[in-house]
N, C-alpha and C. Protein backbone atom coordinates (compact mmCIF):
# COMPACT_ATOMS: atom_id res chain seq x y z
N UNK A 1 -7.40 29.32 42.04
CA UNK A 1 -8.23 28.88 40.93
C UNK A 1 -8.43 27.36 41.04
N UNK A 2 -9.91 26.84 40.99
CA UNK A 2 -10.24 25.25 40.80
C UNK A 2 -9.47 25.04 39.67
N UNK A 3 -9.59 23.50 39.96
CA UNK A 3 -8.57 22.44 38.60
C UNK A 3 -10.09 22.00 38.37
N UNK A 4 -10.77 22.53 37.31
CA UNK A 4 -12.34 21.96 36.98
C UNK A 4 -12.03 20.52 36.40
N UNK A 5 -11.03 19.90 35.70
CA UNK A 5 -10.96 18.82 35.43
C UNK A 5 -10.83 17.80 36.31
N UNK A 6 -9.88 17.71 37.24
CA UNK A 6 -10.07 17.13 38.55
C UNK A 6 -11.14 17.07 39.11
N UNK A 7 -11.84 18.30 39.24
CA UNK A 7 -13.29 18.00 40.29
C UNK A 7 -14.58 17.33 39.02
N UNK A 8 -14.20 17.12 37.43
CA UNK A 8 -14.99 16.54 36.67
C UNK A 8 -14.49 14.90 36.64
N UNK A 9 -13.46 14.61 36.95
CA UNK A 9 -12.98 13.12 37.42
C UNK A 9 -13.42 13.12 39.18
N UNK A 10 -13.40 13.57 39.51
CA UNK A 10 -14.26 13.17 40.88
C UNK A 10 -15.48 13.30 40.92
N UNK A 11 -16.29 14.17 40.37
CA UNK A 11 -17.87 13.79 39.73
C UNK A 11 -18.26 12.83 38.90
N UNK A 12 -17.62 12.60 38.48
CA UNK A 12 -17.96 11.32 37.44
C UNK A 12 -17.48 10.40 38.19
N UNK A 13 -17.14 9.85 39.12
CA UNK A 13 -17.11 8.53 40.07
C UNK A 13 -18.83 8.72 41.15
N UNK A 14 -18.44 9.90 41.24
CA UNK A 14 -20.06 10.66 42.18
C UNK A 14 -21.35 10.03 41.48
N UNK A 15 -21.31 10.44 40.10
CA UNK A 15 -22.43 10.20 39.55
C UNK A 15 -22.90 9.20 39.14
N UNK A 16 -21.95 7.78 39.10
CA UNK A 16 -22.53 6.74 38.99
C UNK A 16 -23.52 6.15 39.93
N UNK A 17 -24.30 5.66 39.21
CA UNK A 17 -25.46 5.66 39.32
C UNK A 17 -26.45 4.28 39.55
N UNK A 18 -27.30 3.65 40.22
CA UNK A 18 -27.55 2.41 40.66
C UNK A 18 -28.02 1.99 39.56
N UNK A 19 -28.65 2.86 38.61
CA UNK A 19 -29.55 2.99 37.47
C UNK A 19 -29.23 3.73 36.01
N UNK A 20 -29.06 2.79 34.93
CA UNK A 20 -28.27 3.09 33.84
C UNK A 20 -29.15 4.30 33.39
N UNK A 21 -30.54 4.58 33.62
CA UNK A 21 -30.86 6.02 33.22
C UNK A 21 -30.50 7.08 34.03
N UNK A 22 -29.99 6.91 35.02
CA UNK A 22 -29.79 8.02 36.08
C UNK A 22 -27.84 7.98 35.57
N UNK A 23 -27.13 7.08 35.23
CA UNK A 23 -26.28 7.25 34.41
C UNK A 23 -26.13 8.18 34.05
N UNK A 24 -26.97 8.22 32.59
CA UNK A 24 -26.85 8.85 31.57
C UNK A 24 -27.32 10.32 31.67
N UNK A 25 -28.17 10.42 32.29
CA UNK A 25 -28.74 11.90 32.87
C UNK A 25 -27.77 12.71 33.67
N UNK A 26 -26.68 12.10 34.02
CA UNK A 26 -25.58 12.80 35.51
C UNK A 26 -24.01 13.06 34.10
N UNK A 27 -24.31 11.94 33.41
CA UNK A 27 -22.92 12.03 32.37
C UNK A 27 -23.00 13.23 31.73
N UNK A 28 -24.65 13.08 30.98
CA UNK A 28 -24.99 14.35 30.05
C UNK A 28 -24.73 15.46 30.54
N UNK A 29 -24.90 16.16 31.96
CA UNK A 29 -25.09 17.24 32.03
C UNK A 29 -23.41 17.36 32.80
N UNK A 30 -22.77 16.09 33.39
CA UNK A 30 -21.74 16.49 34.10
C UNK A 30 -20.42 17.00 32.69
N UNK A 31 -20.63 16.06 31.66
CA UNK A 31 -19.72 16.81 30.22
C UNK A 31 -20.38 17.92 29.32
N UNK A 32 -21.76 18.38 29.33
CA UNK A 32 -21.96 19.43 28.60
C UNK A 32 -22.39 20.37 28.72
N UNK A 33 -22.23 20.48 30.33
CA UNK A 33 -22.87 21.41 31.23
C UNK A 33 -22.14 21.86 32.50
N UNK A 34 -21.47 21.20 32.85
CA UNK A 34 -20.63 21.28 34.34
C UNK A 34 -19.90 22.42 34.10
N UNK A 35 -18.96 22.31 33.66
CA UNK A 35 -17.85 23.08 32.92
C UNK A 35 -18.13 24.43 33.25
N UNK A 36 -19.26 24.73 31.87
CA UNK A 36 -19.60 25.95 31.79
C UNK A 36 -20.52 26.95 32.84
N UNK A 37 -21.02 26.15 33.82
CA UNK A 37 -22.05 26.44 35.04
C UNK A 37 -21.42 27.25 35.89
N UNK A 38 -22.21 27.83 36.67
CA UNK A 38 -21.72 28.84 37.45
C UNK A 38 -21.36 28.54 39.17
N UNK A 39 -20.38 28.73 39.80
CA UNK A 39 -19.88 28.21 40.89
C UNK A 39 -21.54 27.57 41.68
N UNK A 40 -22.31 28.36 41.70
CA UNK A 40 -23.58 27.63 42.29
C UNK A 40 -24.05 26.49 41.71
N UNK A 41 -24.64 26.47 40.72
CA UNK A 41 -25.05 25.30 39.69
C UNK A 41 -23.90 24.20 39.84
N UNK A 42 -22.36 23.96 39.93
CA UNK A 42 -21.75 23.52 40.43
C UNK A 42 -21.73 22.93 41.62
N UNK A 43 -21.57 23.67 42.89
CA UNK A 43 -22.04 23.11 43.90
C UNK A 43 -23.83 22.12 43.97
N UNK A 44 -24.13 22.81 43.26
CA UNK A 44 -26.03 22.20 43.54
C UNK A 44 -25.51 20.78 42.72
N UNK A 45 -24.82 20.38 41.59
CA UNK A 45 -24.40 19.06 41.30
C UNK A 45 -23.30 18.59 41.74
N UNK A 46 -22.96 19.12 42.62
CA UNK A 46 -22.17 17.78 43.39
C UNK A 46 -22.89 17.74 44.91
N UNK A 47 -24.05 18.26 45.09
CA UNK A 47 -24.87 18.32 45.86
C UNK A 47 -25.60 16.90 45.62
N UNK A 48 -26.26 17.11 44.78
CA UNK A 48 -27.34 16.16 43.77
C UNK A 48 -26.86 14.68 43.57
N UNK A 49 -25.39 15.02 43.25
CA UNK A 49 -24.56 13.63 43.34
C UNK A 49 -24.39 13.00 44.75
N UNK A 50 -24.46 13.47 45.30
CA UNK A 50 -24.63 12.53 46.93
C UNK A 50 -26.06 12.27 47.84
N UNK A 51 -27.41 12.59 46.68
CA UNK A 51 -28.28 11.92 47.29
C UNK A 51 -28.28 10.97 46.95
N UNK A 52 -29.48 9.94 47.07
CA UNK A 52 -29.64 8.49 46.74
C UNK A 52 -30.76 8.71 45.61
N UNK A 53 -30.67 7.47 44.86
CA UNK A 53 -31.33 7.88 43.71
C UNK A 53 -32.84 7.78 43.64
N UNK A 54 -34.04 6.81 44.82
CA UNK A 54 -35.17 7.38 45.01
C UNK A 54 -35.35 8.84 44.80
N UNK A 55 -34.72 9.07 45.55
CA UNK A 55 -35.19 10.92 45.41
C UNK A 55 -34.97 11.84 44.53
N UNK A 56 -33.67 11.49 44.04
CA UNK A 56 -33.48 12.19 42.73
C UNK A 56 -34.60 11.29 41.70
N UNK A 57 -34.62 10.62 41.14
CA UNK A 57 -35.87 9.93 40.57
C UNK A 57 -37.25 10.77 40.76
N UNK A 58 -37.26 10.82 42.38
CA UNK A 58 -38.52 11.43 42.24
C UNK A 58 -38.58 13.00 42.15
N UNK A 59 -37.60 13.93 42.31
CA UNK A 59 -37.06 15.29 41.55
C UNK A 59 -37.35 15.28 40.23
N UNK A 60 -37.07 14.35 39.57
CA UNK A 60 -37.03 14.07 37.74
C UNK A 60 -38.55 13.96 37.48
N UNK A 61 -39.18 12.86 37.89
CA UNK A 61 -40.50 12.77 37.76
C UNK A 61 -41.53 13.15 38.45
N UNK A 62 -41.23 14.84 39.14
CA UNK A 62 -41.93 15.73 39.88
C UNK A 62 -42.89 15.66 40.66
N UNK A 63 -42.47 14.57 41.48
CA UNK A 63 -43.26 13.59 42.87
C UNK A 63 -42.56 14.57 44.33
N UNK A 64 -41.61 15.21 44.00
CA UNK A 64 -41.17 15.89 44.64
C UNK A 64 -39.99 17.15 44.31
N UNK A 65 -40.20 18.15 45.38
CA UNK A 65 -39.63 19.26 44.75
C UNK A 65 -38.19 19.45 45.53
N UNK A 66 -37.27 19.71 44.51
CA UNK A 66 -35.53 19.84 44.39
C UNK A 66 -35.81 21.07 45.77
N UNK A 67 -34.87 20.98 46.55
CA UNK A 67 -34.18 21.58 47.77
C UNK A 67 -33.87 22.79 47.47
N UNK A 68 -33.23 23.04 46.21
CA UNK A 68 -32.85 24.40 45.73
C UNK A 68 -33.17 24.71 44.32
N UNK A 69 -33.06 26.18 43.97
CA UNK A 69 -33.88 26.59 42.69
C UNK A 69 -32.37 25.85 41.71
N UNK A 70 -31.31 25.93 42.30
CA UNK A 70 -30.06 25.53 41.46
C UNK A 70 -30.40 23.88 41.13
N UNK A 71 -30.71 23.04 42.36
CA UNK A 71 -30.26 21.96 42.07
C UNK A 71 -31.81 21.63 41.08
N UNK A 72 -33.12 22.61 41.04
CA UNK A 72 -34.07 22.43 39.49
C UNK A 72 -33.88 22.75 38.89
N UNK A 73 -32.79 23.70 38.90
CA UNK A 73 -32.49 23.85 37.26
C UNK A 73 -31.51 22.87 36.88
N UNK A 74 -30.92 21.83 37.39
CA UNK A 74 -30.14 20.22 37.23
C UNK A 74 -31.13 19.90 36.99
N UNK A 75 -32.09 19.56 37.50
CA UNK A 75 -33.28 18.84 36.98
C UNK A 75 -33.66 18.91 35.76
N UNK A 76 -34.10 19.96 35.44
CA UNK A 76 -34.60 20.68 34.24
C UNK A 76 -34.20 20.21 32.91
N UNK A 77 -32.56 20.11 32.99
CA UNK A 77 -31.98 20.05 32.32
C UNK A 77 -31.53 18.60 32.14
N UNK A 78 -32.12 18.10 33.02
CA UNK A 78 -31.85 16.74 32.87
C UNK A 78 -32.90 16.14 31.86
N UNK A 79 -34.12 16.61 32.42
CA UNK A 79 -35.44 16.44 31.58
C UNK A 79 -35.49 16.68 30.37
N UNK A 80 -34.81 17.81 29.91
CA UNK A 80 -34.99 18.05 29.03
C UNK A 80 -34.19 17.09 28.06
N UNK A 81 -33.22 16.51 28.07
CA UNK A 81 -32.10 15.79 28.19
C UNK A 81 -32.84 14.70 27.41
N UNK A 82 -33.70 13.88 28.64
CA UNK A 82 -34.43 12.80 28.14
C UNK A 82 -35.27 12.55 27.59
N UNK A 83 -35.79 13.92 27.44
CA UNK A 83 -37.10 14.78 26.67
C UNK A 83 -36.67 14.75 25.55
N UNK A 84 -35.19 14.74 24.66
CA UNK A 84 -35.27 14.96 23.20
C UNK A 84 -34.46 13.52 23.13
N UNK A 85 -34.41 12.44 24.33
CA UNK A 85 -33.60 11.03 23.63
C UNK A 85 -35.38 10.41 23.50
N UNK A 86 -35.99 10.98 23.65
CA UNK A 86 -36.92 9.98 23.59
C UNK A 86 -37.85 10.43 22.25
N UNK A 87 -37.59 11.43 21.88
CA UNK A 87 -38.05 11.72 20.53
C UNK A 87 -36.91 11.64 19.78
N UNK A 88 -35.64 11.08 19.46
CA UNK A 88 -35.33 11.34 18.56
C UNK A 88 -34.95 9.60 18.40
């Protein structure tokens, strides 16, 4: 059995970020989402966490398309993420 807390303290060093919005988009989903995700969706973000952030940037703002259907639905959810900080 994974120690999910351990591999959520080693993602969260992963996910920092060059860019305080790409921050906040990797925090959000790595505490309210990681956890509960399914061994794939898991792997696809600590996938996601070792590109560079051009590209993830351009994943987010759909200049280009995510590698796997797992690591868009990280996306997705990222969007959506920033989709309700920016209305509220």
């Amino acid at each position: 059995m994974k120690d999910i807390q351990n591999e959520i303290k080693k993602l969260h060093w992963k996910s920092r970020r060059g860019m305080k919005e790409l921050d906040l988009l990797f925090e959000h989903y790595l505490y309210q989402h990681y956890e509960n995700a399914d061994d794939t969706h898991q792997a696809a973000f600590a996938e996601l966490a070792e590109l560079q952030d051009p590209l993830i940037t351009d994943y987010l703002f759909a200049r280009a398309t995510p590698p796997s259907a797992a690591i868009g639905d990280i996306i997705d959810i990222m969007r959506q993420f920033k989709q309700q900080q920016l209305e509220s």
